[in-house]
C-alpha atoms as a PDB file:
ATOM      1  CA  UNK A   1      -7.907  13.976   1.295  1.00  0.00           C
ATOM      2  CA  UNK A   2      -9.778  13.641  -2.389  1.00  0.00           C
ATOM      3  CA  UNK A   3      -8.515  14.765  -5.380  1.00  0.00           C
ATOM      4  CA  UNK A   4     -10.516  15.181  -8.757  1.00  0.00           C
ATOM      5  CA  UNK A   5      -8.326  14.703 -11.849  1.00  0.00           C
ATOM      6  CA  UNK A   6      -9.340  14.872 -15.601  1.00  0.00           C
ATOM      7  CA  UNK A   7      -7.217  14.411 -18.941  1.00  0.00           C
ATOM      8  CA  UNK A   8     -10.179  14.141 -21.850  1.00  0.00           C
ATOM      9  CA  UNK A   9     -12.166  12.021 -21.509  1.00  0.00           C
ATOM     10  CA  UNK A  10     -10.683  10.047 -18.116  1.00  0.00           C
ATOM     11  CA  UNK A  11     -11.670  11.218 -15.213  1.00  0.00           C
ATOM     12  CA  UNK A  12      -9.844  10.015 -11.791  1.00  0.00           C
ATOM     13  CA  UNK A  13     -10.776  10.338  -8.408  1.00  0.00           C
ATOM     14  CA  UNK A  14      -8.679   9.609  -5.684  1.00  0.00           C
ATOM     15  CA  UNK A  15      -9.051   9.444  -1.909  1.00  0.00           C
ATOM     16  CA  UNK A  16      -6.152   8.638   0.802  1.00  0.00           C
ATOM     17  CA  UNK A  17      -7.530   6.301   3.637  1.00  0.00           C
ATOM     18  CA  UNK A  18      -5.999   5.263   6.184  1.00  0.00           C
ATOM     19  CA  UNK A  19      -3.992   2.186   4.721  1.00  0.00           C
ATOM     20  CA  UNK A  20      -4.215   2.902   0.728  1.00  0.00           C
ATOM     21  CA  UNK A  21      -5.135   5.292  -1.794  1.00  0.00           C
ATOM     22  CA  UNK A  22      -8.747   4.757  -3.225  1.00  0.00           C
ATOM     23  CA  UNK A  23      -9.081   4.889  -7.221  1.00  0.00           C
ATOM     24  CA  UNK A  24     -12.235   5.921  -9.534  1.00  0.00           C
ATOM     25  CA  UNK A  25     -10.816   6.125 -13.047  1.00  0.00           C
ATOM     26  CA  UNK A  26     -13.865   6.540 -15.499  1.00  0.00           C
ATOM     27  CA  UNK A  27     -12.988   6.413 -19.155  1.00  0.00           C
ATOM     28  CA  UNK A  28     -15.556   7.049 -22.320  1.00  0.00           C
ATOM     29  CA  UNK A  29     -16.482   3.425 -21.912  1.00  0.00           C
ATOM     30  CA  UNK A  30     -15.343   1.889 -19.211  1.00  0.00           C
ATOM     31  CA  UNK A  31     -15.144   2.552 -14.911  1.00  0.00           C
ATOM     32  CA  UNK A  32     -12.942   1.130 -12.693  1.00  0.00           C
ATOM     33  CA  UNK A  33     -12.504   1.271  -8.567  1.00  0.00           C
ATOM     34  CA  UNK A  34      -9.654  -0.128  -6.759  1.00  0.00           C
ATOM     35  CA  UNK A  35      -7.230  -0.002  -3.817  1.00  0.00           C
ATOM     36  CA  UNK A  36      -3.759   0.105  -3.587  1.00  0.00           C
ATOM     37  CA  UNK A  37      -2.343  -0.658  -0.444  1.00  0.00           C
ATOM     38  CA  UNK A  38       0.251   1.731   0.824  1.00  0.00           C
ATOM     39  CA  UNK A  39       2.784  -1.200   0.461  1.00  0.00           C
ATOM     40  CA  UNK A  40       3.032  -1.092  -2.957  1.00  0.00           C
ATOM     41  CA  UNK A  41       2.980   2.544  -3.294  1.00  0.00           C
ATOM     42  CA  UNK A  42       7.058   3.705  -3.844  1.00  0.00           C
ATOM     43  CA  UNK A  43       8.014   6.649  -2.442  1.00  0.00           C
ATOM     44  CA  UNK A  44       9.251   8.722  -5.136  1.00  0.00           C
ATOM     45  CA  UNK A  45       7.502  10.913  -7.683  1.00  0.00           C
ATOM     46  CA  UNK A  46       8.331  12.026 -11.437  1.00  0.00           C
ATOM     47  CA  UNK A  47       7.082  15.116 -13.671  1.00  0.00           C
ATOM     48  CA  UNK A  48       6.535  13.655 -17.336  1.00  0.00           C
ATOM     49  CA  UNK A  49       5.662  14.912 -20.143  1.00  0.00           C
ATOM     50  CA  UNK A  50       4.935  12.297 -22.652  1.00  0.00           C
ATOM     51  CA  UNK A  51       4.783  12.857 -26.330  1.00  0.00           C
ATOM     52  CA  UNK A  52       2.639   9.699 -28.912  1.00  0.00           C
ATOM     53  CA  UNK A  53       5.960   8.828 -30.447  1.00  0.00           C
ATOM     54  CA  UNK A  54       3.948   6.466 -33.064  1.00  0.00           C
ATOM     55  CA  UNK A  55       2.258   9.925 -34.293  1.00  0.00           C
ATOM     56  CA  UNK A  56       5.740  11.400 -34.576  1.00  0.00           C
ATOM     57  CA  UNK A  57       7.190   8.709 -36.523  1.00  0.00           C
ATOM     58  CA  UNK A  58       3.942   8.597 -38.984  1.00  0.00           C
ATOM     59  CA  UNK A  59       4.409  12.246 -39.387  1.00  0.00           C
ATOM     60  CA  UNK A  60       8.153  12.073 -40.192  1.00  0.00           C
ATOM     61  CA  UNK A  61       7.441   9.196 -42.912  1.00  0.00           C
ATOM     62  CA  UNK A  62       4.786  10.769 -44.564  1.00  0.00           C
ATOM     63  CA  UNK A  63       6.958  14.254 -44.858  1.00  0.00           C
ATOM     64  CA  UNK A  64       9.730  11.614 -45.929  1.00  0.00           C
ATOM     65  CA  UNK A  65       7.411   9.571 -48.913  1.00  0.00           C
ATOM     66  CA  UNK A  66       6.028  13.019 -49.700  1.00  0.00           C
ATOM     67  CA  UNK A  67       9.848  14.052 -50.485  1.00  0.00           C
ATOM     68  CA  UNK A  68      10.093  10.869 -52.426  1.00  0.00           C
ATOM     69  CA  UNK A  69       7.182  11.640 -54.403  1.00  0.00           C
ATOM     70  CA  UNK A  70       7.792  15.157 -55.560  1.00  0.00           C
ATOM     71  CA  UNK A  71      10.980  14.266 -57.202  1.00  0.00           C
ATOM     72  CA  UNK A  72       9.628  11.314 -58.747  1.00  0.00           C
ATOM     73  CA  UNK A  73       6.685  10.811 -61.368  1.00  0.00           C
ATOM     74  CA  UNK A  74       3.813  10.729 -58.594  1.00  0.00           C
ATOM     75  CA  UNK A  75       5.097  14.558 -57.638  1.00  0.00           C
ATOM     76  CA  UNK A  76       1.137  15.754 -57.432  1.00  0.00           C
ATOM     77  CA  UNK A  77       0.805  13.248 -54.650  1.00  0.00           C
ATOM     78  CA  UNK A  78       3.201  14.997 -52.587  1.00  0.00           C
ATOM     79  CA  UNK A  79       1.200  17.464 -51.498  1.00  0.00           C
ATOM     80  CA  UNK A  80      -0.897  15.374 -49.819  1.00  0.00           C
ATOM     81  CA  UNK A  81       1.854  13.187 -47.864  1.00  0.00           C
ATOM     82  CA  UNK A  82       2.808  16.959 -46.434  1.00  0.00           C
ATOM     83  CA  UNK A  83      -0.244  17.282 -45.377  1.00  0.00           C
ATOM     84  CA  UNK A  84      -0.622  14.104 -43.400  1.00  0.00           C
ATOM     85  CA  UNK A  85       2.704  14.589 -41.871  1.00  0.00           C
ATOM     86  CA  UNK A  86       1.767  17.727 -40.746  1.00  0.00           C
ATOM     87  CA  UNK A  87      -1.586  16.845 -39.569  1.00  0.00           C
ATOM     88  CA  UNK A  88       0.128  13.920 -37.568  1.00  0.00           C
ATOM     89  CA  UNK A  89       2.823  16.832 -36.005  1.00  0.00           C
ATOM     90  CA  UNK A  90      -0.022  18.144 -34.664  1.00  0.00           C
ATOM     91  CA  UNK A  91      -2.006  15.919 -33.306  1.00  0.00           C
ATOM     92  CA  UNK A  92       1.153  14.470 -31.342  1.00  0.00           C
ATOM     93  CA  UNK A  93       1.929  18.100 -30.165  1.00  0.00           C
ATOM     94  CA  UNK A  94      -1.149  18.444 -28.508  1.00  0.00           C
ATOM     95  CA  UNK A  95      -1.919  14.868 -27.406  1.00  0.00           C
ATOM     96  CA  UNK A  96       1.435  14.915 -25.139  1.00  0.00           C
ATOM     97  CA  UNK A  97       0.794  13.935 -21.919  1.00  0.00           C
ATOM     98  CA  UNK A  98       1.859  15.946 -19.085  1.00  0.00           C
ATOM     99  CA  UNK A  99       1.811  13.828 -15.789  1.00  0.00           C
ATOM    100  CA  UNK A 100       3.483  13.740 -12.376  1.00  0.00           C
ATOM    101  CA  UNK A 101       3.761   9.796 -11.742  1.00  0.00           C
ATOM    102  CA  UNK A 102       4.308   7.235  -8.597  1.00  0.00           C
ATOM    103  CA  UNK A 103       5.084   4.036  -9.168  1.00  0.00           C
ATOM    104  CA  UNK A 104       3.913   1.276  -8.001  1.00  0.00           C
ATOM    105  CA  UNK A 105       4.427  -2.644  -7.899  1.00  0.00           C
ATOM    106  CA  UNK A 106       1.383  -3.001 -10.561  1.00  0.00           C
ATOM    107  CA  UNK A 107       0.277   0.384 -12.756  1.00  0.00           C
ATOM    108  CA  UNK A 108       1.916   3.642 -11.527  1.00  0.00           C
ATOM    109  CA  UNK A 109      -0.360   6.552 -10.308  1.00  0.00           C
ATOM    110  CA  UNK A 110      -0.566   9.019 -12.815  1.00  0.00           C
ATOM    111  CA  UNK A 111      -2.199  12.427 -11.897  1.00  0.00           C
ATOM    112  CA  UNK A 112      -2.363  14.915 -14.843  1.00  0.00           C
ATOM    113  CA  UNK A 113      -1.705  18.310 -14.858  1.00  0.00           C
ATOM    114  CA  UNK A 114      -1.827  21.494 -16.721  1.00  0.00           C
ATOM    115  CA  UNK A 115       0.821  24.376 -16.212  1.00  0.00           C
ATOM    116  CA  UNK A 116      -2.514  25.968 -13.812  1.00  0.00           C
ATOM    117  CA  UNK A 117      -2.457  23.008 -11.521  1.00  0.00           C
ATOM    118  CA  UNK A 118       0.773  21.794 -11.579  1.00  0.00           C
ATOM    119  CA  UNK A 119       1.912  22.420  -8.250  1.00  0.00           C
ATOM    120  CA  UNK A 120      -1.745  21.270  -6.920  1.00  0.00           C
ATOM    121  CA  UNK A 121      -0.878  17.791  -8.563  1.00  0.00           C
ATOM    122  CA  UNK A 122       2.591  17.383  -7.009  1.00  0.00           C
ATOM    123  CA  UNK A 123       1.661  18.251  -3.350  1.00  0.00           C
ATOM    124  CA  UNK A 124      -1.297  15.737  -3.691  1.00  0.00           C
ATOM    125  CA  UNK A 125       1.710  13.413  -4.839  1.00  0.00           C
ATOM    126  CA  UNK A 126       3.717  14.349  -1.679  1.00  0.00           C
ATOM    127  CA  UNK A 127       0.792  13.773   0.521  1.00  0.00           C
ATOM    128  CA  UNK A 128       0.232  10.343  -0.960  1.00  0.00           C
ATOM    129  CA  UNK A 129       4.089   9.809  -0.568  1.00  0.00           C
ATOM    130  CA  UNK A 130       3.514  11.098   3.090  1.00  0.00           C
ATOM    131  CA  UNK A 131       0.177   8.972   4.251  1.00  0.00           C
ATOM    132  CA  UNK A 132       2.019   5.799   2.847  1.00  0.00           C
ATOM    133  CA  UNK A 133       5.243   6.441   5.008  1.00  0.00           C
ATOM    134  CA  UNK A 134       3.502   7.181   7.872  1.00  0.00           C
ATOM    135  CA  UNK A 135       1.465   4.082   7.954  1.00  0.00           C
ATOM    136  CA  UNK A 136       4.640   2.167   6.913  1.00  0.00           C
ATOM    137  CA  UNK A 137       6.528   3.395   9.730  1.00  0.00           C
ATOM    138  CA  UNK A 138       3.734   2.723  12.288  1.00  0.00           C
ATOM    139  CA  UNK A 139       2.998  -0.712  11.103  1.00  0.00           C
ATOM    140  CA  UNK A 140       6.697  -2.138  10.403  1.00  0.00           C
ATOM    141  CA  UNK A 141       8.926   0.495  12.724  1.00  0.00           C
ATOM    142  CA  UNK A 142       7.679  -0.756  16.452  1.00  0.00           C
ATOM    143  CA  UNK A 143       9.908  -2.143  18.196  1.00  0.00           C
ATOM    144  CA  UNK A 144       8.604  -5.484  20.576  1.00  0.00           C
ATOM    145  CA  UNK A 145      11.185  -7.192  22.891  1.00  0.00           C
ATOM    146  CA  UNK A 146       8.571  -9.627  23.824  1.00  0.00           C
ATOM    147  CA  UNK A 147       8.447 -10.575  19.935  1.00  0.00           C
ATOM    148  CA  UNK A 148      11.138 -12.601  18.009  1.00  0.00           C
ATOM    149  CA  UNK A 149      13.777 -10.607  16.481  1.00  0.00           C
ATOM    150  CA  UNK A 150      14.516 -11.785  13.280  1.00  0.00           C
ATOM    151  CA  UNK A 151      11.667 -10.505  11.981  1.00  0.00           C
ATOM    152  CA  UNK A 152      11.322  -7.531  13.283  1.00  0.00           C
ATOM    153  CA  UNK A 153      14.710  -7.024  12.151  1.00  0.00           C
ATOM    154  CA  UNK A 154      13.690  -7.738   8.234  1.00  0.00           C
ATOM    155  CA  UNK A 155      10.680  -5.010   8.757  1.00  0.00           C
ATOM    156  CA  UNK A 156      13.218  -2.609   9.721  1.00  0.00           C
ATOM    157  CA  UNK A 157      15.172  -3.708   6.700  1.00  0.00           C
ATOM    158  CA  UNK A 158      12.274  -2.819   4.653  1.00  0.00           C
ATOM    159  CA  UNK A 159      11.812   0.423   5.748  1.00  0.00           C
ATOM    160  CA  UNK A 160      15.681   1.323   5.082  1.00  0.00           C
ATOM    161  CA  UNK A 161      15.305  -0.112   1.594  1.00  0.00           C
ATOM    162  CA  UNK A 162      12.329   2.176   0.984  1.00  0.00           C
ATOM    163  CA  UNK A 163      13.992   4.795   2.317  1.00  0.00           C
ATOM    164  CA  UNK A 164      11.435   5.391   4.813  1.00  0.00           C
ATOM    165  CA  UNK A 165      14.276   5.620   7.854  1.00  0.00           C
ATOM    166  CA  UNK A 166      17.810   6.584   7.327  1.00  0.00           C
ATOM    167  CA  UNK A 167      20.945   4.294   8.779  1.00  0.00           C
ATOM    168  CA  UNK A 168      21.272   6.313  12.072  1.00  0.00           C
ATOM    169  CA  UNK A 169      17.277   5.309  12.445  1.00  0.00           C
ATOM    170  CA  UNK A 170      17.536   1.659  11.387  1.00  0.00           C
ATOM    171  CA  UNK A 171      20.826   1.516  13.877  1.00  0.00           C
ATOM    172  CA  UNK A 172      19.308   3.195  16.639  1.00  0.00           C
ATOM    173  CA  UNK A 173      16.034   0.526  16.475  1.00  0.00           C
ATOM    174  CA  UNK A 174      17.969  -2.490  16.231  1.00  0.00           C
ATOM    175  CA  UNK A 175      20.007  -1.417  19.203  1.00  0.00           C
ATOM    176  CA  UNK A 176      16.679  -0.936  21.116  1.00  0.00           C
ATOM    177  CA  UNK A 177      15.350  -4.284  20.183  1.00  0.00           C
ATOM    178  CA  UNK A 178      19.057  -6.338  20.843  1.00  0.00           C
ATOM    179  CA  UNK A 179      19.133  -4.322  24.071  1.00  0.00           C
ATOM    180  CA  UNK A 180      16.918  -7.106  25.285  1.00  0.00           C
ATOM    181  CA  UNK A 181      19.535  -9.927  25.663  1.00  0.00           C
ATOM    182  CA  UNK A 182      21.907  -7.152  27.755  1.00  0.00           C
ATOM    183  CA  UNK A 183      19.013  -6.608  30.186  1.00  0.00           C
ATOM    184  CA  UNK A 184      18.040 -10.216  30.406  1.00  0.00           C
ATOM    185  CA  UNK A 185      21.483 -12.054  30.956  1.00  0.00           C
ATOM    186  CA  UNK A 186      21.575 -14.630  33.713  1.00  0.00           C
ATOM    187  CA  UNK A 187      24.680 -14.955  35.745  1.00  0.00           C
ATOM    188  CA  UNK A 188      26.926 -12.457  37.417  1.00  0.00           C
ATOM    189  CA  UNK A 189      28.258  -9.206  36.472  1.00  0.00           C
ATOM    190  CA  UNK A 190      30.943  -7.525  37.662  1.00  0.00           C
END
């Protein structure tokens, strides 16, 4: 599955494979390609919108010096500070950043979205959440009796910390791989 994805002047492409999620971000300048492995991709998504608080805070102290200035002796440079705060109001209004974001163990997926595509951008999220728990669950969730158990055990344990099986699950697996020493046992039974 491929997904095209523009904010300005960044454009992303991404593409699920079978074992990560592909990543051409191309800025003004600059291109980059990577991989990140489905191991490192969490398994929870967030809708953000993120306003430049550095813009807000200009825009505040300009409004605020401007105040300063119009009851003081400079009061014909006021004007001006108003106008800088209220240039820098808007520019932060409509540089906020409206994203639905995954983390992951490095620099979190960011996909972002208008109030057209929003729901396009979080089921391409949920799909990415979905390929990575699938291949999680086939790679760490087989169980091998022929295979030590410890750490089989610990890959188990990682899927129940990612949330990727439930208790019941986790129980119900490390019941089928301790089963072994029960079927196994030398001696008599009765």
């Amino acid at each position: 599955m491929i997904l095209h994805n523009r904010r300005y002047f960044t454009r992303q492409l991404f593409e699920i494979t079978n074992s990560s999620l592909a990543v051409t971000k191309r800025t003004l300048l600059d291109q980059y390609e990577f991989e990140i492995p489905f191991e490192q991709i969490h398994n929870k998504m967030s809708i953000q919108k993120i306003s430049n608080s550095n813009l807000i805070v200009l825009s505040i102290a300009a409004v605020i010096i401007g105040f300063l200035f119009l009851f003081g002796s400079l009061y014909e440079a006021s004007p001006i500070f108003f106008l800088i705060g209220l240039i820098f109001g808007i520019i932060s209004i409509f540089s906020r950043k409206s994203t639905v974001t995954i983390p992951t163990y490095k620099d979190p997926i960011e996909l972002f979205f208008k109030s057209s595509n929003k729901e396009e951008m979080k089921q391409f999220a949920s799909e990415i959440i979905k390929a990575s728990n699938s291949f999680l669950l086939k790679k760490y969730g087989k169980v091998d009796k022929a295979l030590p158990i410890e750490p089989q055990i610990e890959k188990l344990h990682f899927l129940l910390d990612r949330e990727i099986i439930n208790t019941d699950e986790f129980e119900q697996l490390k019941n089928q791989l301790l089963s072994r020493d029960n079927l196994n046992s030398i001696g008599f039974s009765r």
